[in-house]
C-alpha atoms as a PDB file:
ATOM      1  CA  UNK A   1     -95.395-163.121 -15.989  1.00  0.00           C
ATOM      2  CA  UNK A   2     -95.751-165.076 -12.791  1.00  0.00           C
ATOM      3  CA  UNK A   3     -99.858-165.111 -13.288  1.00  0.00           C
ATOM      4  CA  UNK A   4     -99.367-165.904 -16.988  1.00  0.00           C
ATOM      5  CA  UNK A   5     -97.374-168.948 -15.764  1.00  0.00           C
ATOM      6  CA  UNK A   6     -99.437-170.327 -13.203  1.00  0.00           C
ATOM      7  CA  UNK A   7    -102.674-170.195 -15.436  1.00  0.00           C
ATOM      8  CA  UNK A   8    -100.317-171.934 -18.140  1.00  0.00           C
ATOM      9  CA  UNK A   9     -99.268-174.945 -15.289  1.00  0.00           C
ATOM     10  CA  UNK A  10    -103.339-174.856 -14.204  1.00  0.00           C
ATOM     11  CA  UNK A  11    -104.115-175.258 -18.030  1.00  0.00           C
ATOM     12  CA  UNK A  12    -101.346-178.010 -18.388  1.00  0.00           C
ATOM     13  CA  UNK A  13    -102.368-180.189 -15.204  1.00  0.00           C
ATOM     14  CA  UNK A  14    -106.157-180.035 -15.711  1.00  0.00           C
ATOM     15  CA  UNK A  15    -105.873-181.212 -19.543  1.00  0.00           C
ATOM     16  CA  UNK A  16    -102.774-184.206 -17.935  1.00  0.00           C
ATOM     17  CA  UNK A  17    -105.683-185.697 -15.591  1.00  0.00           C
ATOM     18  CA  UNK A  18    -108.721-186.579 -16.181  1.00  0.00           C
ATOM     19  CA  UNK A  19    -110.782-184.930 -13.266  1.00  0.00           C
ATOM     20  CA  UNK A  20    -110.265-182.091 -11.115  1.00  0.00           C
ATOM     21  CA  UNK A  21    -107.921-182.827  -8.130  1.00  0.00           C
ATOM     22  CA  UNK A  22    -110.302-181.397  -5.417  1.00  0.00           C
ATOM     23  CA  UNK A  23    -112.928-184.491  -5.783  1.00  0.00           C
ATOM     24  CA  UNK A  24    -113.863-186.605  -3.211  1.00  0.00           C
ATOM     25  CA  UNK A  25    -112.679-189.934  -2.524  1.00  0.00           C
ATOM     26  CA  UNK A  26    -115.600-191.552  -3.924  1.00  0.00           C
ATOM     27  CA  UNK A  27    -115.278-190.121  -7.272  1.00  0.00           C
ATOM     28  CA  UNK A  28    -114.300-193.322  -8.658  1.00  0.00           C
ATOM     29  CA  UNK A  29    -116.773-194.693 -11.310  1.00  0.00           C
ATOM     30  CA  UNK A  30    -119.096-197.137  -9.439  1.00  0.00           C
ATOM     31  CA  UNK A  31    -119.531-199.372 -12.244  1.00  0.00           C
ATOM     32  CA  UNK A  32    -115.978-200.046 -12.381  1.00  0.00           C
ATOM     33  CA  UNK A  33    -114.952-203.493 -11.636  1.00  0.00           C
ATOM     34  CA  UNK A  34    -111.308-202.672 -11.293  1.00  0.00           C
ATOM     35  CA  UNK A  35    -110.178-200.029  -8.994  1.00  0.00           C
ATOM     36  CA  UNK A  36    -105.875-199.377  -8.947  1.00  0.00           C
ATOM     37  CA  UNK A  37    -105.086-196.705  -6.007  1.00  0.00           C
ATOM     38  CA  UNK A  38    -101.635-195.583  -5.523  1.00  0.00           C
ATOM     39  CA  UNK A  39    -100.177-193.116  -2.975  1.00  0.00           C
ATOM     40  CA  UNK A  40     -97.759-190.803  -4.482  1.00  0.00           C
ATOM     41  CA  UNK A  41     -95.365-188.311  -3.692  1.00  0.00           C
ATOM     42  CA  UNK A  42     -93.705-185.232  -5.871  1.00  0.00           C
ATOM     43  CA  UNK A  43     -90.394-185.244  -3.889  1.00  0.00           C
ATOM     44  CA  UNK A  44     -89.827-189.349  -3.111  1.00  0.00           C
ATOM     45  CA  UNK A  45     -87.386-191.054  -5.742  1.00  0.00           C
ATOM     46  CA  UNK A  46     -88.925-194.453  -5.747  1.00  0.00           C
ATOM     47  CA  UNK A  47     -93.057-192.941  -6.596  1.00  0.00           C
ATOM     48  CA  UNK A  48     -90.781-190.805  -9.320  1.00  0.00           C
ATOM     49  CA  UNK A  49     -89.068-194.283 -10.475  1.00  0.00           C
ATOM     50  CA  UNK A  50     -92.613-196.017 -10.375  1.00  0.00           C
ATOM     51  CA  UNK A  51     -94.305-193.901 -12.234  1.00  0.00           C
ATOM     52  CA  UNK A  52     -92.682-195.663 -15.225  1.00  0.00           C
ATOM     53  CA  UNK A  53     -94.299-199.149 -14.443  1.00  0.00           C
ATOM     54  CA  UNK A  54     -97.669-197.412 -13.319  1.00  0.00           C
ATOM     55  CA  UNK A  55     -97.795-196.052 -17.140  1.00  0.00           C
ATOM     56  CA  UNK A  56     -96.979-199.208 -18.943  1.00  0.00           C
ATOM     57  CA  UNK A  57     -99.907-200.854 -16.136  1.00  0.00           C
ATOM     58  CA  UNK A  58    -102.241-198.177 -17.000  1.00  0.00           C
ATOM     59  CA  UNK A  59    -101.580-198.292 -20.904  1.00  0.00           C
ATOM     60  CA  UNK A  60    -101.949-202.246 -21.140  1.00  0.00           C
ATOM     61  CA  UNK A  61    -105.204-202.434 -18.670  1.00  0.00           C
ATOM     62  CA  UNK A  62    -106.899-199.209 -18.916  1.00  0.00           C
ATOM     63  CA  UNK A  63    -110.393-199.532 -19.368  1.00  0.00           C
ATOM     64  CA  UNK A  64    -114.488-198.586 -18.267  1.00  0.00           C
ATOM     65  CA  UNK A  65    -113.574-201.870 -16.224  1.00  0.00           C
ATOM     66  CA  UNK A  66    -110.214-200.777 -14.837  1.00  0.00           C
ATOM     67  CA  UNK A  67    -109.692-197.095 -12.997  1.00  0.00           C
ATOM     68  CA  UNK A  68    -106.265-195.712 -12.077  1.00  0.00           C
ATOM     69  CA  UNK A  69    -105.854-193.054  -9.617  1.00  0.00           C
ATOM     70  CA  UNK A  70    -103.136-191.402  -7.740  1.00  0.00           C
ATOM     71  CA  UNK A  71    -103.240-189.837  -4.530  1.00  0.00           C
ATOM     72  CA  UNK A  72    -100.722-187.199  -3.006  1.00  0.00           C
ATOM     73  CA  UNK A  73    -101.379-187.087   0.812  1.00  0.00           C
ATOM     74  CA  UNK A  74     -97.957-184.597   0.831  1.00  0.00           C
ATOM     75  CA  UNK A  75     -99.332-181.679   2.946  1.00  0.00           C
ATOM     76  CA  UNK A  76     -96.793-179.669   0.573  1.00  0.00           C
ATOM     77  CA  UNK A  77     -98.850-181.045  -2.427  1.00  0.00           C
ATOM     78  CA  UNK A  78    -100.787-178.865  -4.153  1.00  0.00           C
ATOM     79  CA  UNK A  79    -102.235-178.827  -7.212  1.00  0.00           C
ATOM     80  CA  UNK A  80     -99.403-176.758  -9.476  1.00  0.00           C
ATOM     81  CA  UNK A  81     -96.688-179.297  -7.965  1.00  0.00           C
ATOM     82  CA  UNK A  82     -99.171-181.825  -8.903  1.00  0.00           C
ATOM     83  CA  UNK A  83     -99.644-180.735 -12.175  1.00  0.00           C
ATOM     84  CA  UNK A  84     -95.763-180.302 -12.527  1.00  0.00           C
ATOM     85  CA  UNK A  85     -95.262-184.058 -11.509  1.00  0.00           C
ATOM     86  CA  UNK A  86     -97.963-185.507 -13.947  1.00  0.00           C
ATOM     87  CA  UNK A  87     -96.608-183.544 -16.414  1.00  0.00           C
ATOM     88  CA  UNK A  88     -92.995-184.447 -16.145  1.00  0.00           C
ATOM     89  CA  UNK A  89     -93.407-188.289 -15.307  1.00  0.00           C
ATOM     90  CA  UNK A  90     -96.342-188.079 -18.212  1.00  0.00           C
ATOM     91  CA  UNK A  91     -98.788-189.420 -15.745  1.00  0.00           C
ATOM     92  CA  UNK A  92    -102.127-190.851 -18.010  1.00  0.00           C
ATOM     93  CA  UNK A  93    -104.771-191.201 -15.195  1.00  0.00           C
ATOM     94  CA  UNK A  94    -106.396-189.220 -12.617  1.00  0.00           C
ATOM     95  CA  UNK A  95    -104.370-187.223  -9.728  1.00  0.00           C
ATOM     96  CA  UNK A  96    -105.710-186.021  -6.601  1.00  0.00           C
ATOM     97  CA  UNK A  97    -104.513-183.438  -3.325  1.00  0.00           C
ATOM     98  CA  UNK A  98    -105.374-186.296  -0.645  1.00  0.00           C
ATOM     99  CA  UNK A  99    -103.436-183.668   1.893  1.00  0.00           C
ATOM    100  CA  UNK A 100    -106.104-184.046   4.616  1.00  0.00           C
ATOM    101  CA  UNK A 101    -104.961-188.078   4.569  1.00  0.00           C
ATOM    102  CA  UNK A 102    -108.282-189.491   3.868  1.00  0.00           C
ATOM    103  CA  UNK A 103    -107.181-191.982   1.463  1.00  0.00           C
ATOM    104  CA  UNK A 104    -104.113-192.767   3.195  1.00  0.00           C
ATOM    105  CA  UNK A 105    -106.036-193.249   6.441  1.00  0.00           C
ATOM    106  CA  UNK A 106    -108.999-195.398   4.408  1.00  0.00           C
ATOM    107  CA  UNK A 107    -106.459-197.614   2.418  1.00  0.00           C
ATOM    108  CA  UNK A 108    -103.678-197.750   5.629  1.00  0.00           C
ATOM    109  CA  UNK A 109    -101.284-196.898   3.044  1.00  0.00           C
ATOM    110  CA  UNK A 110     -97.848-196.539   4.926  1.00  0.00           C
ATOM    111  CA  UNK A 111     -95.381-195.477   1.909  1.00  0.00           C
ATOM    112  CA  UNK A 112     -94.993-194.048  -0.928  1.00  0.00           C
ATOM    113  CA  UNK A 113     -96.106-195.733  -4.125  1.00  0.00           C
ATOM    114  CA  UNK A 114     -97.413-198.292  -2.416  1.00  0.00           C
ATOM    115  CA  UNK A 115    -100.387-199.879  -4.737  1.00  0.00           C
ATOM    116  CA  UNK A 116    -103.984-200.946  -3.478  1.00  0.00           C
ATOM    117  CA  UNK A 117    -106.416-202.830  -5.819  1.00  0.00           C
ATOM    118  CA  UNK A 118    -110.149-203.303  -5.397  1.00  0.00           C
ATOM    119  CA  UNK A 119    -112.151-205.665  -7.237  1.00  0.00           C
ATOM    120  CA  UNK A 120    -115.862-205.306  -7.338  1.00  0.00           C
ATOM    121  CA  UNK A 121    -115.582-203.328  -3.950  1.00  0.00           C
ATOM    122  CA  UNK A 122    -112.966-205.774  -2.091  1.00  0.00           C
ATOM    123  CA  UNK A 123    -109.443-205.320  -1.900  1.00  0.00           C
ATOM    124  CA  UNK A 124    -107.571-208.126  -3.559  1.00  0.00           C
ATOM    125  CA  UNK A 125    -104.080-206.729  -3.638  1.00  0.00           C
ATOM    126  CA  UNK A 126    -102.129-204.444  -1.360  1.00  0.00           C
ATOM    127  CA  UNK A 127     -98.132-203.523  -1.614  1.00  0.00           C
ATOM    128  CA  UNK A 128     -95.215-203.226  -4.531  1.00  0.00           C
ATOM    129  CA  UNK A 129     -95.853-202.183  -7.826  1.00  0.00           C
ATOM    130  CA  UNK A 130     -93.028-204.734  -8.640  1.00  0.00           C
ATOM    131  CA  UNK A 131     -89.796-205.914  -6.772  1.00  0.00           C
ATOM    132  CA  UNK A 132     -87.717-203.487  -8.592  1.00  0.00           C
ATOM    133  CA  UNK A 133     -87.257-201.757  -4.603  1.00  0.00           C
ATOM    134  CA  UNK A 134     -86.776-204.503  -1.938  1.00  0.00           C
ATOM    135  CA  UNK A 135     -85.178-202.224   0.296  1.00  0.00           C
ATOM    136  CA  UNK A 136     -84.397-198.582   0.320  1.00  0.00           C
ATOM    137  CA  UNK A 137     -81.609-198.191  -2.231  1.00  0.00           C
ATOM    138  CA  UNK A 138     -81.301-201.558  -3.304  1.00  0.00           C
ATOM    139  CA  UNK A 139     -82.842-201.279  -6.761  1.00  0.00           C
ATOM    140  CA  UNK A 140     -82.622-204.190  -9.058  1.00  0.00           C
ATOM    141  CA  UNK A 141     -84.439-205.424 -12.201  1.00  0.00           C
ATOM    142  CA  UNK A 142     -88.359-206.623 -11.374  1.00  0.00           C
ATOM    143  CA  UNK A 143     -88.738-209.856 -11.245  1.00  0.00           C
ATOM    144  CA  UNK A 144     -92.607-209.982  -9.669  1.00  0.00           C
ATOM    145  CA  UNK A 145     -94.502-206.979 -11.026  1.00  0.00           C
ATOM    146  CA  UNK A 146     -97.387-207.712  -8.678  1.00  0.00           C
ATOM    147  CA  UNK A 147     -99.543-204.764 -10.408  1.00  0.00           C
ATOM    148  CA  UNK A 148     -99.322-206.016 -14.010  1.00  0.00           C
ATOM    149  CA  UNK A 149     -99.663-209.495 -12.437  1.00  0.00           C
ATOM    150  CA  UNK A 150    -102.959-208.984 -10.537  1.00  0.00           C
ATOM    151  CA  UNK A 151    -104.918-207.078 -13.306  1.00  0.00           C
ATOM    152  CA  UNK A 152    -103.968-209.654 -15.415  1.00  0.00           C
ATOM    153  CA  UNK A 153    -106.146-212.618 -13.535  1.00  0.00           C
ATOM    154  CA  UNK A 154    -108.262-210.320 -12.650  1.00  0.00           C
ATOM    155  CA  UNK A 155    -109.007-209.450 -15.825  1.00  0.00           C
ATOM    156  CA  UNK A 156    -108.624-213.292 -17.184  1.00  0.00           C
ATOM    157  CA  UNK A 157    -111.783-214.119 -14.798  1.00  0.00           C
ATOM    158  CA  UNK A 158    -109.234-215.830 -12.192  1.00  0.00           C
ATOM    159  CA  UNK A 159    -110.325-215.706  -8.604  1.00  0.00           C
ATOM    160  CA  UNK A 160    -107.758-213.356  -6.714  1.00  0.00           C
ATOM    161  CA  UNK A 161    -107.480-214.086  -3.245  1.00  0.00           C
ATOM    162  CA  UNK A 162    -106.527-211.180  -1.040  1.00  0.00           C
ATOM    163  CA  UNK A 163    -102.818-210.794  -0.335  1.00  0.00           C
ATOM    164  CA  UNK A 164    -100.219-208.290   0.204  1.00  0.00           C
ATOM    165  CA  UNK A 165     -96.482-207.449  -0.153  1.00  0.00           C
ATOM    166  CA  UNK A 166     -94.522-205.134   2.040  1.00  0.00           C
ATOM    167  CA  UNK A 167     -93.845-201.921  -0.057  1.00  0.00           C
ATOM    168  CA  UNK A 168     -91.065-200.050  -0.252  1.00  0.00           C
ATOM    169  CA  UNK A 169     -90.822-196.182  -0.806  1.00  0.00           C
ATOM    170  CA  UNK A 170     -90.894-193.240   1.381  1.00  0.00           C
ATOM    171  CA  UNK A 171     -92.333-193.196   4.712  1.00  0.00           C
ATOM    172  CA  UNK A 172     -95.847-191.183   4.653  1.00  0.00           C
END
């Protein structure tokens, strides 16, 4: 029963992303002129909270242009908890075991759901999803979703200079 189950959760998360989780950091699609990293955890309430605004961001800007993809630097993540958290937030893009850190340590990604864009190579945008989290346990209605904000000049042909916000999640 228990092998029956764990080929059924294998089965589940490799048909919920859209590439194995054991490639490389430098997986993502070279042509792309959009690149949206985000660090997430299975076991931090404010990635599980973002996931919501990271699916409406991937559904409205998705594209050959515009790559999603979530890392889980967790050394308890594996790929069946993982699969488990794609399939219960309904996660649409790409999920990868980052447990050895390399993103983490390539982006300097601090907490938990904290976002990192790349335009044509250079980082544009580093911090909040949206404002939704301005301190631990202080949640309030968005008023700046940064994410949704960025893509969109990006995507309008607006120049982007690079800036950050402080992000707010679970320590890493």
């Amino acid at each position: 029963m228990k092998k029956t189950r764990f080929i059924l959760m294998l089965f589940i998360f490799f048909i919920s992303c859209e590439k194995s989780v054991n490639l490389p950091p430098d997986h993502i699609n070279k042509e792309s002129l959009i690149e949206v990293s985000v660090i997430l955890s299975e076991t931090c309430p404010i990635a599980q909270y973002m996931t919501l605004p990271l699916k409406n961001a991937h559904d409205t800007f998705s594209s050959d242009s515009v790559v999603f993809v979530g890392y889980f630097p967790n050394l308890l993540s594996n790929e069946i908890s993982i699969a488990n958290f794609v399939e219960k937030y309904s996660i649409p893009f790409n999920c990868i075991d980052d447990n050895n850190a390399e993103m983490v340590s390539l982006l300097g990604a601090t907490v938990y759901s904290e976002v990192f864009i790349r335009f044509d190579g250079n980082l544009v945008y580093k911090g909040m999803i949206d404002d939704s989290y301005t301190d631990l346990g202080e949640w309030s209605p968005a008023e700046n979703n940064y994410l949704y904000d960025v893509l969109e000049q990006l995507l309008e042909g607006n120049n982007v200079e690079y800036f950050e916000t402080e992000a707010v999640g679970c320590l890493i």
